[in-house]
Protein backbone atom coordinates (compact mmCIF):
# COMPACT_ATOMS: atom_id res chain seq x y z
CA UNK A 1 -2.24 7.72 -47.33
CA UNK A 2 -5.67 8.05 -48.76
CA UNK A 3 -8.45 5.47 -49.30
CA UNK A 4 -10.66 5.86 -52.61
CA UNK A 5 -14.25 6.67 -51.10
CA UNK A 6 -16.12 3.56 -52.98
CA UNK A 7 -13.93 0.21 -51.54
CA UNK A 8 -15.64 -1.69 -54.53
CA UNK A 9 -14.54 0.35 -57.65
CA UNK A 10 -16.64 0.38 -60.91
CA UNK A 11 -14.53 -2.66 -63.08
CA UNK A 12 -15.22 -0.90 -66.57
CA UNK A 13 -12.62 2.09 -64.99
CA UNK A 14 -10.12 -0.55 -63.11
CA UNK A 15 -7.13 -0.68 -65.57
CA UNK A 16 -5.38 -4.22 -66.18
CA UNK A 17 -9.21 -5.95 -66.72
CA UNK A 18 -10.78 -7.65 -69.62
CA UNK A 19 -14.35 -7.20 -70.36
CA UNK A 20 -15.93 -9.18 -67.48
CA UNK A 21 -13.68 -8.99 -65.12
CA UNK A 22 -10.55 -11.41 -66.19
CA UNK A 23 -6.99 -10.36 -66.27
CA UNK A 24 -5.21 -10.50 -69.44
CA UNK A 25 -2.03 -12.32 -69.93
CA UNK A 26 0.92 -10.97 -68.06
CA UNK A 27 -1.16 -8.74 -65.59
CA UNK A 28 -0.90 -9.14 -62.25
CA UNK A 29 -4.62 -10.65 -61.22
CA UNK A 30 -5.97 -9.35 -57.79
CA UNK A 31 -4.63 -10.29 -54.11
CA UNK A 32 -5.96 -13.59 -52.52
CA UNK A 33 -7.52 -13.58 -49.23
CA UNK A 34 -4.99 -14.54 -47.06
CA UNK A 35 -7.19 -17.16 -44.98
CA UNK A 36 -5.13 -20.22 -45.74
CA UNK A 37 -4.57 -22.41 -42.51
CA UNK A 38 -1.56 -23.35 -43.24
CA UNK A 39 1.86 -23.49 -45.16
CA UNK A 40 4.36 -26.33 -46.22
CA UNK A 41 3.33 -29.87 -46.45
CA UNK A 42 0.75 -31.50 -45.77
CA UNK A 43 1.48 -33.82 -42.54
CA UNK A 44 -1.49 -36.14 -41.45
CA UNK A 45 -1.96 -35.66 -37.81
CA UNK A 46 -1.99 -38.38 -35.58
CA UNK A 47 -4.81 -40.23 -33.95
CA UNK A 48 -5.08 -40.23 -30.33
CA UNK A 49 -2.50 -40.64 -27.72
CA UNK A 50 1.13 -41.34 -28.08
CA UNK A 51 2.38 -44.49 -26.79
CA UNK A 52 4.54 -43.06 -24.04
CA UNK A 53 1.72 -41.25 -22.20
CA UNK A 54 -1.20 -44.27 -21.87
CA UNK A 55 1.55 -46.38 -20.85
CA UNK A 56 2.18 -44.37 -18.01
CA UNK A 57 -1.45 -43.79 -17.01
CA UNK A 58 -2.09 -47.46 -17.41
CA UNK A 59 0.60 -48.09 -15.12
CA UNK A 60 -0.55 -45.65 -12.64
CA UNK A 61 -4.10 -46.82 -12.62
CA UNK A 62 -2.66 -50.73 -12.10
CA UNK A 63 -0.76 -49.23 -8.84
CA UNK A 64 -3.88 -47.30 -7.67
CA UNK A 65 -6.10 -50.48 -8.06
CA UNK A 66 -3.55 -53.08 -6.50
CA UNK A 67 -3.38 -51.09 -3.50
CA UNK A 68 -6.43 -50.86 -3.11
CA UNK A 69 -6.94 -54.49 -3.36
CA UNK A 70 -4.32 -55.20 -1.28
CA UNK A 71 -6.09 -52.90 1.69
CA UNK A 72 -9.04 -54.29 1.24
CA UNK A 73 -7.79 -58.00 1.45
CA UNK A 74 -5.66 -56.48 5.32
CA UNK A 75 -8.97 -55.96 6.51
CA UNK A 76 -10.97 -58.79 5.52
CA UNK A 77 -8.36 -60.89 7.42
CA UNK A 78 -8.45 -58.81 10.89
């Protein structure tokens, strides 16, 4: 396959364009970058954590304290 040596042909010798660049009716207009981020719809994401997750770190940071608490109140009463 061969590439045309100028990657930004002249527009007055590109067939299928109107004076100044448009595309008539019916023509296929140029390719789109394909840069979109993403396809389908639109879903709003959530904000911060799920329930499920800071219940179990809350729960887990209760346990850590209490036994803590509880050690220190062993040794205060030695």
């Amino acid at each position: 396959m061969t590439t045309p040596s100028n990657p930004d042909p002249d527009p007055r010798a590109t067939t299928g364009l109107e004076p100044g660049g448009g595309v008539p009716a019916g023509e296929t207009p140029p390719a789109e970058a394909g840069t979109g981020t993403g396809t389908g719809p639109y879903r709003k994401p959530k904000a911060g954590w799920s329930k499920g997750p800071l219940l179990i770190l809350a729960l887990a940071v209760l346990v850590f304290a209490l036994f803590f608490a509880v050690y220190g109140i062993v040794l205060a009463t030695r």
